[in-house]
PDB file of N, CA and C in Angstrom:
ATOM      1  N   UNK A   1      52.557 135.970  58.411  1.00  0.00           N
ATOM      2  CA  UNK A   1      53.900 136.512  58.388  1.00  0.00           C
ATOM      3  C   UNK A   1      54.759 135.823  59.444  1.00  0.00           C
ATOM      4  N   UNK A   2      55.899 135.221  59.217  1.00  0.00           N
ATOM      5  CA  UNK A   2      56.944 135.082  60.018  1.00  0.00           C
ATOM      6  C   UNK A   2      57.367 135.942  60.749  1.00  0.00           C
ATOM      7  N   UNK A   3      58.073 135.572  62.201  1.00  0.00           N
ATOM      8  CA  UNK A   3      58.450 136.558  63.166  1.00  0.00           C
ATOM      9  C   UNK A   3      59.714 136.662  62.759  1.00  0.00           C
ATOM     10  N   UNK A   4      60.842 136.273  62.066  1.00  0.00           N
ATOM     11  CA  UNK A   4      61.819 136.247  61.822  1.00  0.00           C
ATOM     12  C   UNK A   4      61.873 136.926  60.092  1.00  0.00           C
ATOM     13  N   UNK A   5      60.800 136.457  59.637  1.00  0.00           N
ATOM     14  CA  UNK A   5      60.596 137.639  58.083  1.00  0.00           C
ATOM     15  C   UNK A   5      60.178 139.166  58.509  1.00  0.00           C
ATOM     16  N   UNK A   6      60.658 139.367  59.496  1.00  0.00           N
ATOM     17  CA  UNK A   6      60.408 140.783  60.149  1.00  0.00           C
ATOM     18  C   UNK A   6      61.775 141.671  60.548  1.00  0.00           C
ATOM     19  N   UNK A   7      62.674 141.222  59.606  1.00  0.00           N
ATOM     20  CA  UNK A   7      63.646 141.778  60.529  1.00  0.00           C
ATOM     21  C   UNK A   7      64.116 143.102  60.555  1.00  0.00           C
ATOM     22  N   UNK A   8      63.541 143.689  59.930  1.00  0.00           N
ATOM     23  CA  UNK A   8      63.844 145.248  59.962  1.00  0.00           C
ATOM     24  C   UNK A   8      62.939 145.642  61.090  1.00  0.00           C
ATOM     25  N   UNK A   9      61.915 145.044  61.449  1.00  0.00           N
ATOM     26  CA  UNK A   9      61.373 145.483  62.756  1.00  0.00           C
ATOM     27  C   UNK A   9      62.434 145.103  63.874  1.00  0.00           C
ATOM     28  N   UNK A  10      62.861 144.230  64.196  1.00  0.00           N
ATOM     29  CA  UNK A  10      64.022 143.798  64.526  1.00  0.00           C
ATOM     30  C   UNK A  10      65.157 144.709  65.208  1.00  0.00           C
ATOM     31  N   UNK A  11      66.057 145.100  63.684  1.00  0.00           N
ATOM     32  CA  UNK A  11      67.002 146.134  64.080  1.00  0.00           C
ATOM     33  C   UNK A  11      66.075 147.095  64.672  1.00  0.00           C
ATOM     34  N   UNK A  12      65.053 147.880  64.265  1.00  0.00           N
ATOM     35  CA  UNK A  12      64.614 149.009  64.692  1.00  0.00           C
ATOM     36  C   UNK A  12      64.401 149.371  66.174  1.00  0.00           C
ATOM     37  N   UNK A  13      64.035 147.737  66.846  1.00  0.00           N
ATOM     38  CA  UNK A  13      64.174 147.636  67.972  1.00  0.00           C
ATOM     39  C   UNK A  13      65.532 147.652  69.067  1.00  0.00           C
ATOM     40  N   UNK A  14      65.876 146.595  68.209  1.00  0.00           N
ATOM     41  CA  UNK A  14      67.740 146.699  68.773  1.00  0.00           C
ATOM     42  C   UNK A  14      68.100 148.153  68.816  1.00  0.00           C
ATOM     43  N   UNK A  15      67.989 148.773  68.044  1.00  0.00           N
ATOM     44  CA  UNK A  15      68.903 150.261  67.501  1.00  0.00           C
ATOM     45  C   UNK A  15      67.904 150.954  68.372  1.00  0.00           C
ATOM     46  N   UNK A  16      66.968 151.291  68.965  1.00  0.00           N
ATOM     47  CA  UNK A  16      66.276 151.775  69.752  1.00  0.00           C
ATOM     48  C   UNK A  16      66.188 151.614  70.820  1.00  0.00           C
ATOM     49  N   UNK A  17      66.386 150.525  71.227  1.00  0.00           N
ATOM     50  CA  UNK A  17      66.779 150.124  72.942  1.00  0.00           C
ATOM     51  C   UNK A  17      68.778 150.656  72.919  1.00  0.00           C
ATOM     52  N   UNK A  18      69.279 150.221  72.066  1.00  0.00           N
ATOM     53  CA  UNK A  18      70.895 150.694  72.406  1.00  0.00           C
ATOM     54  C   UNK A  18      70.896 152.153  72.227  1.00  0.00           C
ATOM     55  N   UNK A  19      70.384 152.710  71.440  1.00  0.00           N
ATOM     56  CA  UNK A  19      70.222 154.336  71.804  1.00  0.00           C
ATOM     57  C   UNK A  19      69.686 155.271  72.945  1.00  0.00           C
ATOM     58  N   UNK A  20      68.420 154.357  73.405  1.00  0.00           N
ATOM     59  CA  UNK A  20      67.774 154.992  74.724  1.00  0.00           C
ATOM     60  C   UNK A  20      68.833 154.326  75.783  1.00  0.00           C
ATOM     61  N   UNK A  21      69.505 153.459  75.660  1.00  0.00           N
ATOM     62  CA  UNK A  21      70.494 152.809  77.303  1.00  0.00           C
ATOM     63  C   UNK A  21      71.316 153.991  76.795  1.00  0.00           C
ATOM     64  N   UNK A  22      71.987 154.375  75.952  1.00  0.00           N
ATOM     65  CA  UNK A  22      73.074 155.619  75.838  1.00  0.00           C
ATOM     66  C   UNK A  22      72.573 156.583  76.278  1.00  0.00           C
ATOM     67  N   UNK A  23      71.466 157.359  76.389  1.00  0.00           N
ATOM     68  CA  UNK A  23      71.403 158.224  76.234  1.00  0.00           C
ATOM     69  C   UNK A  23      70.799 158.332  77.834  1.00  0.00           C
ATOM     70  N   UNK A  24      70.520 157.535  77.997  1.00  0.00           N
ATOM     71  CA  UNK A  24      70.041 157.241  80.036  1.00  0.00           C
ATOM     72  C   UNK A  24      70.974 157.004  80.648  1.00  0.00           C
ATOM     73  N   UNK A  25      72.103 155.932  79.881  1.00  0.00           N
ATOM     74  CA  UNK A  25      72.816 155.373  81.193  1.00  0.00           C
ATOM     75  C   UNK A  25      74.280 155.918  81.364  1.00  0.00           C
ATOM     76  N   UNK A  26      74.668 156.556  80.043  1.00  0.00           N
ATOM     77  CA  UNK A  26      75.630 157.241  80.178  1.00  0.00           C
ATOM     78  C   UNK A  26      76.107 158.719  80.216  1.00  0.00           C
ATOM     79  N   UNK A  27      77.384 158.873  81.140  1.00  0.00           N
ATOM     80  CA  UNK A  27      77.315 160.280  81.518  1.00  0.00           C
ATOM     81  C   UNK A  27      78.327 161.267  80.695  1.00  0.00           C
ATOM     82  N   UNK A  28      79.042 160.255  79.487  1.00  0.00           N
ATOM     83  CA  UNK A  28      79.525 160.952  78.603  1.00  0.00           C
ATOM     84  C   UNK A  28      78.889 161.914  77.580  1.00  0.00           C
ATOM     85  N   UNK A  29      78.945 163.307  77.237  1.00  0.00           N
ATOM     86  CA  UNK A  29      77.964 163.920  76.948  1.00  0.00           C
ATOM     87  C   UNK A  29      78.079 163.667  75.487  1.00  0.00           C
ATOM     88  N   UNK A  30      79.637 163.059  74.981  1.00  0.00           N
ATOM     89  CA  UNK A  30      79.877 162.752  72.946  1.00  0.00           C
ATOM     90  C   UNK A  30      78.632 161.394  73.265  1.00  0.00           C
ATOM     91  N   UNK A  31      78.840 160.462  74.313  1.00  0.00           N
ATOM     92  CA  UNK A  31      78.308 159.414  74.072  1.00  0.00           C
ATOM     93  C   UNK A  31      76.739 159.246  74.322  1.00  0.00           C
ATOM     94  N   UNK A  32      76.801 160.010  74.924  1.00  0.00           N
ATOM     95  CA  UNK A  32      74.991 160.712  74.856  1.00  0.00           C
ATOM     96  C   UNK A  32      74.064 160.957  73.251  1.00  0.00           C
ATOM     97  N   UNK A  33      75.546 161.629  73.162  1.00  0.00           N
ATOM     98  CA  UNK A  33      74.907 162.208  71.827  1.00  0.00           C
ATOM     99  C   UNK A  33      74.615 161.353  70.792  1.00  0.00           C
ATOM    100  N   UNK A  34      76.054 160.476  70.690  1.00  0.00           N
ATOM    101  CA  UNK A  34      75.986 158.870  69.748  1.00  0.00           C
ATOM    102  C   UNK A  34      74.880 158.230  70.043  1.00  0.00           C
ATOM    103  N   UNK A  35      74.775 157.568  71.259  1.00  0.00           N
ATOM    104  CA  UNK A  35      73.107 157.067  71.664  1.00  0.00           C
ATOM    105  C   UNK A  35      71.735 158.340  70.868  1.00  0.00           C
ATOM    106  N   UNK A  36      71.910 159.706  70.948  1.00  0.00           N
ATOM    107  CA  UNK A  36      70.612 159.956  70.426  1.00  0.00           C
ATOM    108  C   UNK A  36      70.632 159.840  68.622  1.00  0.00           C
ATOM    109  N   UNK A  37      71.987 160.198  68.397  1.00  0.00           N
ATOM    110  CA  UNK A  37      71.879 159.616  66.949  1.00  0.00           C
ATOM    111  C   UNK A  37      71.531 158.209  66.341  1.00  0.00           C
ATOM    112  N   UNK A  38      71.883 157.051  67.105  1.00  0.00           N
ATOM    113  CA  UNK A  38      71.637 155.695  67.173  1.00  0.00           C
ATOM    114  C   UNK A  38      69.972 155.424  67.354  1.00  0.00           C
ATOM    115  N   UNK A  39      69.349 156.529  67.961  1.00  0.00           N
ATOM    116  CA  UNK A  39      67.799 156.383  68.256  1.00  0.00           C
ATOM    117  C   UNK A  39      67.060 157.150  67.275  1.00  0.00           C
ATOM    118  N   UNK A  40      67.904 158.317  66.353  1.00  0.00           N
ATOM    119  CA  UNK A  40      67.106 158.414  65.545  1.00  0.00           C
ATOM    120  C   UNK A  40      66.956 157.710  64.509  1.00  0.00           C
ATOM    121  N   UNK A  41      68.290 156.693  64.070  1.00  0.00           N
ATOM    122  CA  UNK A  41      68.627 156.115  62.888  1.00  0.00           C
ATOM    123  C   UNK A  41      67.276 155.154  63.202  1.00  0.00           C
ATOM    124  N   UNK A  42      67.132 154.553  64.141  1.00  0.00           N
ATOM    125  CA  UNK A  42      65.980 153.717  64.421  1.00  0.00           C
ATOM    126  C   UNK A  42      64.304 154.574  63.774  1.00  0.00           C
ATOM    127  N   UNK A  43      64.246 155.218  64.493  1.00  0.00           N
ATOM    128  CA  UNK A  43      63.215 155.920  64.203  1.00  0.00           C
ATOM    129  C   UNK A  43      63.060 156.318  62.312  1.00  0.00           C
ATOM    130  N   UNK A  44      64.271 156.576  61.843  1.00  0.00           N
ATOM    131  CA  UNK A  44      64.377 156.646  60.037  1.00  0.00           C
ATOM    132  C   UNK A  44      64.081 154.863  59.598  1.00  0.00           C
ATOM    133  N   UNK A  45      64.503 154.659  60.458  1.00  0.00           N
ATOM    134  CA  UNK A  45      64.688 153.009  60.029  1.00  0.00           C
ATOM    135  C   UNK A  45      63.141 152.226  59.729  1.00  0.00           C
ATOM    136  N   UNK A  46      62.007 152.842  60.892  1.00  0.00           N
ATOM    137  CA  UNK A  46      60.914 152.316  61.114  1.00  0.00           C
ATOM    138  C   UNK A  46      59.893 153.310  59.894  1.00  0.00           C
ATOM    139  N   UNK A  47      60.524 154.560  59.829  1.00  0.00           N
ATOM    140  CA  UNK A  47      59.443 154.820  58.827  1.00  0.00           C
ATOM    141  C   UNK A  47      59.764 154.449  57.391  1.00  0.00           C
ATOM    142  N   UNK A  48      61.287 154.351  56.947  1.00  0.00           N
ATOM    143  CA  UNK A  48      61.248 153.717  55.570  1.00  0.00           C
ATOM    144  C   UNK A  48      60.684 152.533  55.626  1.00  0.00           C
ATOM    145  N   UNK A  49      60.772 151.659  56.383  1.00  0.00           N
ATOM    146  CA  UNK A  49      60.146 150.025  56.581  1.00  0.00           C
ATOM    147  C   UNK A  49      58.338 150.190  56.683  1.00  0.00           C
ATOM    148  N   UNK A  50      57.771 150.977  57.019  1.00  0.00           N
ATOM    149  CA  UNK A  50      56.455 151.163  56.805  1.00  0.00           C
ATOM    150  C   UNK A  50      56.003 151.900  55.070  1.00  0.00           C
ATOM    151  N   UNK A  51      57.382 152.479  54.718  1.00  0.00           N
ATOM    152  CA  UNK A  51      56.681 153.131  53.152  1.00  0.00           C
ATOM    153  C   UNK A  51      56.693 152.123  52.498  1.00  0.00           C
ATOM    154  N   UNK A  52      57.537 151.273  52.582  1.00  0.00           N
ATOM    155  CA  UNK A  52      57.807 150.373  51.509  1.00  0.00           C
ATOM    156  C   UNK A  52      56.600 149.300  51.357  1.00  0.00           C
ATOM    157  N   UNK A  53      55.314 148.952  50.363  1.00  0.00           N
ATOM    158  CA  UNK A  53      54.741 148.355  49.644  1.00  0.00           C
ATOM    159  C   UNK A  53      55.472 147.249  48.325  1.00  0.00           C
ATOM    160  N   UNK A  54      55.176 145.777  48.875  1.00  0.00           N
ATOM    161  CA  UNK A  54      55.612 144.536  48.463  1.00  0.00           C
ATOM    162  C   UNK A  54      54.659 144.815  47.317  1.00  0.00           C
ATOM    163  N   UNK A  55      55.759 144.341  45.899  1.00  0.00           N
ATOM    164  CA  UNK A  55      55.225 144.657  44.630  1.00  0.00           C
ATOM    165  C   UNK A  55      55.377 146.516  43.747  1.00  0.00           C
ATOM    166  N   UNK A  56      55.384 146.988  45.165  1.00  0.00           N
ATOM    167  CA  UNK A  56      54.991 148.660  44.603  1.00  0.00           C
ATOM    168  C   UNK A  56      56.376 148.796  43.264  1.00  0.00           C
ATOM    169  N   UNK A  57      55.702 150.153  42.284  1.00  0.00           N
ATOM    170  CA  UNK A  57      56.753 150.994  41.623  1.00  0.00           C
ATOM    171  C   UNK A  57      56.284 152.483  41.624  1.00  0.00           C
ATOM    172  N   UNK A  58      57.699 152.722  41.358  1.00  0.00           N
ATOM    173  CA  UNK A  58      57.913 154.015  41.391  1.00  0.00           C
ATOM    174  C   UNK A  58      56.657 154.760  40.913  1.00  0.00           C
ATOM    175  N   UNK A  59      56.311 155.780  41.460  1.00  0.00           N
ATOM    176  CA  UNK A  59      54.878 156.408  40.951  1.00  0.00           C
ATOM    177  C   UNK A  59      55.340 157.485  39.898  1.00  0.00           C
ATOM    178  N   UNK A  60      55.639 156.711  38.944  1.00  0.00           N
ATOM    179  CA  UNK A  60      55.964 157.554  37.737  1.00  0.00           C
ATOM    180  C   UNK A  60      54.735 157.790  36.591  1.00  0.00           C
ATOM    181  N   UNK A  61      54.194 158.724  36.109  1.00  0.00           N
ATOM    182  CA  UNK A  61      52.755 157.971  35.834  1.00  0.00           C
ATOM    183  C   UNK A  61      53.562 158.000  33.430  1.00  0.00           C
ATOM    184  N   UNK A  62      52.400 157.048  32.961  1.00  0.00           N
ATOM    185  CA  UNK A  62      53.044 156.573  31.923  1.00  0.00           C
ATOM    186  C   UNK A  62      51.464 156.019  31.238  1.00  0.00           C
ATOM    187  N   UNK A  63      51.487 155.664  29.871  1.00  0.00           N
ATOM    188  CA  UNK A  63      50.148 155.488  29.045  1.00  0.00           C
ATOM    189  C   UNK A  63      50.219 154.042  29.823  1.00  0.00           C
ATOM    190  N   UNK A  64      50.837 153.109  29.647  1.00  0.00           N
ATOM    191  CA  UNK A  64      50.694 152.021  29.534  1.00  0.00           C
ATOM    192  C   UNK A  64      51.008 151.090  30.914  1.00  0.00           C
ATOM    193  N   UNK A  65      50.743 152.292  32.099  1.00  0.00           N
ATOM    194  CA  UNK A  65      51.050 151.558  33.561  1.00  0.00           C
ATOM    195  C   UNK A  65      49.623 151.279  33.780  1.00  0.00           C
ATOM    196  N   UNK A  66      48.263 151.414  33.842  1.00  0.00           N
ATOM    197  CA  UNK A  66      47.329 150.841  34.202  1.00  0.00           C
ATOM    198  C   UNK A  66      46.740 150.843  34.828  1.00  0.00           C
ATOM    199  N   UNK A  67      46.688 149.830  36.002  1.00  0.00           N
ATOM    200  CA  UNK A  67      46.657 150.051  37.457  1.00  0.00           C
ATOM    201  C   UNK A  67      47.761 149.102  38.430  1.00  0.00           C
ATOM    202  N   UNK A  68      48.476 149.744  38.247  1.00  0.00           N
ATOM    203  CA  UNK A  68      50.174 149.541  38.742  1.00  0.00           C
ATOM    204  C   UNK A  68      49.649 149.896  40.259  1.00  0.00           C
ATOM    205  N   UNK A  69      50.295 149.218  41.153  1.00  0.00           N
ATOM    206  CA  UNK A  69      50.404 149.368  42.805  1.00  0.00           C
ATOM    207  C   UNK A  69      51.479 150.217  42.538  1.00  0.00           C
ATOM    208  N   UNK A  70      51.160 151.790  43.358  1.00  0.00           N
ATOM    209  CA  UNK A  70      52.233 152.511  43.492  1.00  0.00           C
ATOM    210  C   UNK A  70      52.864 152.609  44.480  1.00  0.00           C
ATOM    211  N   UNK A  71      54.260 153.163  44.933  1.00  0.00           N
ATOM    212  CA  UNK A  71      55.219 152.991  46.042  1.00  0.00           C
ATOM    213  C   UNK A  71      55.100 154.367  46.826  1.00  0.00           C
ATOM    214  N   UNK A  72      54.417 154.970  47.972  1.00  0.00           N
ATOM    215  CA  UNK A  72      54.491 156.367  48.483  1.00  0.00           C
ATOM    216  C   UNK A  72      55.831 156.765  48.405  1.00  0.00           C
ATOM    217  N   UNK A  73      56.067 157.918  47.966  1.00  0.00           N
ATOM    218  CA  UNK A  73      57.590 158.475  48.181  1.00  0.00           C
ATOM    219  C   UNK A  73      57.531 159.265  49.360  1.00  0.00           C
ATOM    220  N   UNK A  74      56.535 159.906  49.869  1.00  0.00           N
ATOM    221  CA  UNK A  74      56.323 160.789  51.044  1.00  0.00           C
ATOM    222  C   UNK A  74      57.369 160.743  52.377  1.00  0.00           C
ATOM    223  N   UNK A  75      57.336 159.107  52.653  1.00  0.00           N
ATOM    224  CA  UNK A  75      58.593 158.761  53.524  1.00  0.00           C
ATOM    225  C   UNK A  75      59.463 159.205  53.771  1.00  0.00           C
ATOM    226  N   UNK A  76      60.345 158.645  51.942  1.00  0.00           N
ATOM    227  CA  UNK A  76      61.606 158.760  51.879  1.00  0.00           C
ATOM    228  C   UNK A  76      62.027 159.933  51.856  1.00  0.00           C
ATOM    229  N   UNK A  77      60.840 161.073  51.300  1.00  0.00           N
ATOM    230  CA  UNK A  77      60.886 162.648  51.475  1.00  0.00           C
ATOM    231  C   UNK A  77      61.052 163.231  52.618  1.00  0.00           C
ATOM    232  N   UNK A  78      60.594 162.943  54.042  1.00  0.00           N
ATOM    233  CA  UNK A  78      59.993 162.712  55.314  1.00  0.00           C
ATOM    234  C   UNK A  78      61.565 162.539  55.583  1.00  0.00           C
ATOM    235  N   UNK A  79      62.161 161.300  55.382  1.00  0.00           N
ATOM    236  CA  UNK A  79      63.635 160.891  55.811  1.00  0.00           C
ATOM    237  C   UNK A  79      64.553 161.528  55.702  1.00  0.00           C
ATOM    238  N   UNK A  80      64.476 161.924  54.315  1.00  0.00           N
ATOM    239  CA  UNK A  80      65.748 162.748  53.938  1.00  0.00           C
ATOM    240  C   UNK A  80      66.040 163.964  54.487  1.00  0.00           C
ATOM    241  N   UNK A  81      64.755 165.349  54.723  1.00  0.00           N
ATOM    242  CA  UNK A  81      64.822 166.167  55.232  1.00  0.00           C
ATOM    243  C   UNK A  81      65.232 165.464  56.905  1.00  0.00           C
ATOM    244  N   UNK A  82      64.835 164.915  57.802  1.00  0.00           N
ATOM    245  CA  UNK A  82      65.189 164.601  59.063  1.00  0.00           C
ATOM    246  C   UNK A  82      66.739 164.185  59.288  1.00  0.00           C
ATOM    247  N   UNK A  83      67.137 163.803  57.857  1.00  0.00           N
ATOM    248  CA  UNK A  83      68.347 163.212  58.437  1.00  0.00           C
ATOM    249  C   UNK A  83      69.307 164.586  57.812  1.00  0.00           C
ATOM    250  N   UNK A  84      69.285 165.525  57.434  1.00  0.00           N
ATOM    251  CA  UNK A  84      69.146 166.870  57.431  1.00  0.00           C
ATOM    252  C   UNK A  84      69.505 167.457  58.151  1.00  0.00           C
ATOM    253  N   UNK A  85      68.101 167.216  59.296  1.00  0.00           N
ATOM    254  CA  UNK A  85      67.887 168.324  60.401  1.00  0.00           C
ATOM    255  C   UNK A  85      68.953 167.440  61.612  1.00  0.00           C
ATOM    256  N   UNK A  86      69.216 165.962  61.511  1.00  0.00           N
ATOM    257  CA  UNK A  86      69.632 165.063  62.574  1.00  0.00           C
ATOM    258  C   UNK A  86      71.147 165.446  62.362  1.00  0.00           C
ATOM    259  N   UNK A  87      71.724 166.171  61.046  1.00  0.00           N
ATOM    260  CA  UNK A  87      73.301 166.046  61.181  1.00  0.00           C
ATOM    261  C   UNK A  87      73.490 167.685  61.930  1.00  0.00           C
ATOM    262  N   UNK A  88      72.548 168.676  61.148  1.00  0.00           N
ATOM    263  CA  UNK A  88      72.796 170.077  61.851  1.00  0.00           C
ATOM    264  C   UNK A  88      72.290 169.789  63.379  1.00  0.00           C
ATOM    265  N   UNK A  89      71.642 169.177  63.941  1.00  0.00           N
ATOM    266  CA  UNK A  89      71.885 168.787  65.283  1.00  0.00           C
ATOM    267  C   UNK A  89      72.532 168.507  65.580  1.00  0.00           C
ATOM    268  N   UNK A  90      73.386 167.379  65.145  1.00  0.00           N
ATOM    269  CA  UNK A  90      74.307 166.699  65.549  1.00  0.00           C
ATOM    270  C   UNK A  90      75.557 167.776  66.187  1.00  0.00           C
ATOM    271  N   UNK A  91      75.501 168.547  64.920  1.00  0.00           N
ATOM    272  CA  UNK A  91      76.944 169.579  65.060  1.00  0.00           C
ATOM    273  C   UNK A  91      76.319 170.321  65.522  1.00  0.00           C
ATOM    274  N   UNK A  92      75.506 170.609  66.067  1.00  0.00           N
ATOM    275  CA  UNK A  92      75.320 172.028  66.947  1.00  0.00           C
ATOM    276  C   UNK A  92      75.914 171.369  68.358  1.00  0.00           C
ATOM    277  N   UNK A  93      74.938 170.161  68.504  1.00  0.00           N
ATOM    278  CA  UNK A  93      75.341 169.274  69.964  1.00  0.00           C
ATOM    279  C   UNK A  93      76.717 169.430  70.160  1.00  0.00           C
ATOM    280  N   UNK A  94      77.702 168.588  69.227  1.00  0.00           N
ATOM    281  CA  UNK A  94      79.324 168.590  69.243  1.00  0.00           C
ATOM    282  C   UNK A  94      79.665 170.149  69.504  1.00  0.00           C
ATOM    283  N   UNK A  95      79.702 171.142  68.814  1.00  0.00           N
ATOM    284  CA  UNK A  95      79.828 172.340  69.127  1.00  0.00           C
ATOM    285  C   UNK A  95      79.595 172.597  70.477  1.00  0.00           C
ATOM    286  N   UNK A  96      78.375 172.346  71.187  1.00  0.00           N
ATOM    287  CA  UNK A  96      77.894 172.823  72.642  1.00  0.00           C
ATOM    288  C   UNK A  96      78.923 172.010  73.838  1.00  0.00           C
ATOM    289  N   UNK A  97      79.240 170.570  73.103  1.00  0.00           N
ATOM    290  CA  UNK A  97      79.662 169.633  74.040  1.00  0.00           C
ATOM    291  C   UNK A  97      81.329 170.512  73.824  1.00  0.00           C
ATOM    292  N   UNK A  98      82.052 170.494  72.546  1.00  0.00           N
ATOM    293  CA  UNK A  98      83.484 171.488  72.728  1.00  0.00           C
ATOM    294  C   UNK A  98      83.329 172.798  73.651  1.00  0.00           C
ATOM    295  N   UNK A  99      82.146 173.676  73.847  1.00  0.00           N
ATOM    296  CA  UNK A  99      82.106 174.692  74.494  1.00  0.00           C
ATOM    297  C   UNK A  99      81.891 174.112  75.777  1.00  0.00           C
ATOM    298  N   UNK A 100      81.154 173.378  76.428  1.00  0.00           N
ATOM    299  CA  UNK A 100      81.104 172.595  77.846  1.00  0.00           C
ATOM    300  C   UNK A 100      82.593 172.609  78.186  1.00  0.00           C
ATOM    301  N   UNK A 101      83.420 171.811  77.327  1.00  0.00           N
ATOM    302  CA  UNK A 101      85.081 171.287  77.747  1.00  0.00           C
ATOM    303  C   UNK A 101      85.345 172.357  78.036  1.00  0.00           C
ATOM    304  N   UNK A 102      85.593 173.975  76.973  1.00  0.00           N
ATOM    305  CA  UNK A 102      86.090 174.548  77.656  1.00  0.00           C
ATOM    306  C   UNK A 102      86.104 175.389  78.660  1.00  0.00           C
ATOM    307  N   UNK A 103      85.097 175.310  79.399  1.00  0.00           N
ATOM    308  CA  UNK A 103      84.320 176.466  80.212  1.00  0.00           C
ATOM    309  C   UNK A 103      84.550 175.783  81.941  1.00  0.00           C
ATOM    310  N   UNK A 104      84.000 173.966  81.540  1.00  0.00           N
ATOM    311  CA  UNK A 104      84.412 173.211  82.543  1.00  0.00           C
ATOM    312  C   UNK A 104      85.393 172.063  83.003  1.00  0.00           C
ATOM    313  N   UNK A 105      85.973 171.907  81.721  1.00  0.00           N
ATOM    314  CA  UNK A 105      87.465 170.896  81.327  1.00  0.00           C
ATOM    315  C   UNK A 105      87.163 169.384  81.609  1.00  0.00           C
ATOM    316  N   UNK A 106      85.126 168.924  81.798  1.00  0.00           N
ATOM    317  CA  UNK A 106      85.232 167.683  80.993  1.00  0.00           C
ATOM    318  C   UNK A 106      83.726 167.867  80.548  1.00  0.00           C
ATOM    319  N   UNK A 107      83.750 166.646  80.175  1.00  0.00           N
ATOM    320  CA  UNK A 107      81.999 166.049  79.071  1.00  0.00           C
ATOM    321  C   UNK A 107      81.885 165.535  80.510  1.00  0.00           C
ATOM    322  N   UNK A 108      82.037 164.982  81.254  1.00  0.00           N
ATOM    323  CA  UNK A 108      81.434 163.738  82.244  1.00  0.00           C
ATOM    324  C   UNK A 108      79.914 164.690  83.131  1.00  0.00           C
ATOM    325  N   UNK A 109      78.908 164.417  83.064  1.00  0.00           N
ATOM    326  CA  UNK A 109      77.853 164.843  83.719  1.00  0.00           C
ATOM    327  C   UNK A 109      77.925 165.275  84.544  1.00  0.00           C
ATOM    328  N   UNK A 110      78.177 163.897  85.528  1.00  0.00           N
ATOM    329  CA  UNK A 110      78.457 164.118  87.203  1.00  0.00           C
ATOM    330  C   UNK A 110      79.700 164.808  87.487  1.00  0.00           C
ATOM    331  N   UNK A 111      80.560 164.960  86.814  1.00  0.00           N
ATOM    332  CA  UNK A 111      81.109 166.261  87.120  1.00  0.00           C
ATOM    333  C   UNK A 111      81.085 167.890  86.825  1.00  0.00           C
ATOM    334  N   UNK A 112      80.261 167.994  85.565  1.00  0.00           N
ATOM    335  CA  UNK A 112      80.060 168.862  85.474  1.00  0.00           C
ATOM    336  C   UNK A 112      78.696 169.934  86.524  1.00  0.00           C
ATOM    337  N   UNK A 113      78.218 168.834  86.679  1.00  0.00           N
ATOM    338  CA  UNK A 113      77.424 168.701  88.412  1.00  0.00           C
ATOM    339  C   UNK A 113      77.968 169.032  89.207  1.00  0.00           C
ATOM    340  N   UNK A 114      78.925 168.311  89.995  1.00  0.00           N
ATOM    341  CA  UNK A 114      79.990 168.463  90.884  1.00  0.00           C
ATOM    342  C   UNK A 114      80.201 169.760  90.893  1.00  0.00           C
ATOM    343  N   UNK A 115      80.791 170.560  89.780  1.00  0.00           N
ATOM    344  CA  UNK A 115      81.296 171.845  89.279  1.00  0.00           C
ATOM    345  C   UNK A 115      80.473 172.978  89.522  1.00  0.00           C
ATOM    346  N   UNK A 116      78.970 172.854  89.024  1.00  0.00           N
ATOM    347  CA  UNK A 116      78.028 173.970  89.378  1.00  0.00           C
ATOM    348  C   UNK A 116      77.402 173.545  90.189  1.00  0.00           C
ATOM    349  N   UNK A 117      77.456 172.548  91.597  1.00  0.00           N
ATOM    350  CA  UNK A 117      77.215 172.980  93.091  1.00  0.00           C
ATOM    351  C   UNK A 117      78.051 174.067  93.922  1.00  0.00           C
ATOM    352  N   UNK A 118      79.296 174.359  93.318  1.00  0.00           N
ATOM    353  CA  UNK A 118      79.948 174.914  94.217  1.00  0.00           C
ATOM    354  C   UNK A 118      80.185 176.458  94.089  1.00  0.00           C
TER     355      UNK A 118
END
């Protein structure tokens, strides 16, 4: 295999390192959140790229398929519910981060730090 015929391993990496620097290095709490969405897309990214079987079809079963290489759907089943559960996260997060603003009048970490030392 080529290291460059790999490239969905690739993004998965890219999109996984730029999600974990968001979500470490910044103290915006929307941009926190973008970084953990950016790290899960990675994480969806790496398990559709492992279901997928070169050659596979659909596991539809039929008289005259044989012995057909079939394609797991389990994954994409696996994916869909997560990306599901990743948007009602999402909006719960946004929700929590609008209730932060108004309680302490910003997203910024270190100030909201600042705020409950005193």
């Amino acid at each position: 295999m080529e290291i460059l015929g790999l490239y969905n391993y690739w993004v998965f990496a890219i999109l996984l390192m730029i999600g974990f620097y968001a979500v470490i290095a910044k103290l915006n709490l929307v941009k926190k959140l973008i970084g953990l969405s950016l790290f899960q897309s990675a994480v969806f990214l790496l398990y559709i790229t492992m279901g997928r079987i070169e050659g596979g079809t659909a596991p539809i079963y039929s008289e005259d398929a044989g012995a057909s290489l079939y394609a797991n759907p389990l994954p994409q089943v696996l994916i869909l519910t997560a990306i599901v559960v990743g948007i009602s996260t999402m909006a719960l997060g946004l929700a929590i981060v609008v209730r932060i603003r108004e309680e302490y009048g910003s997203i910024e970490e270190n100030e909201i730090a600042e705020i409950d030392k005193r």
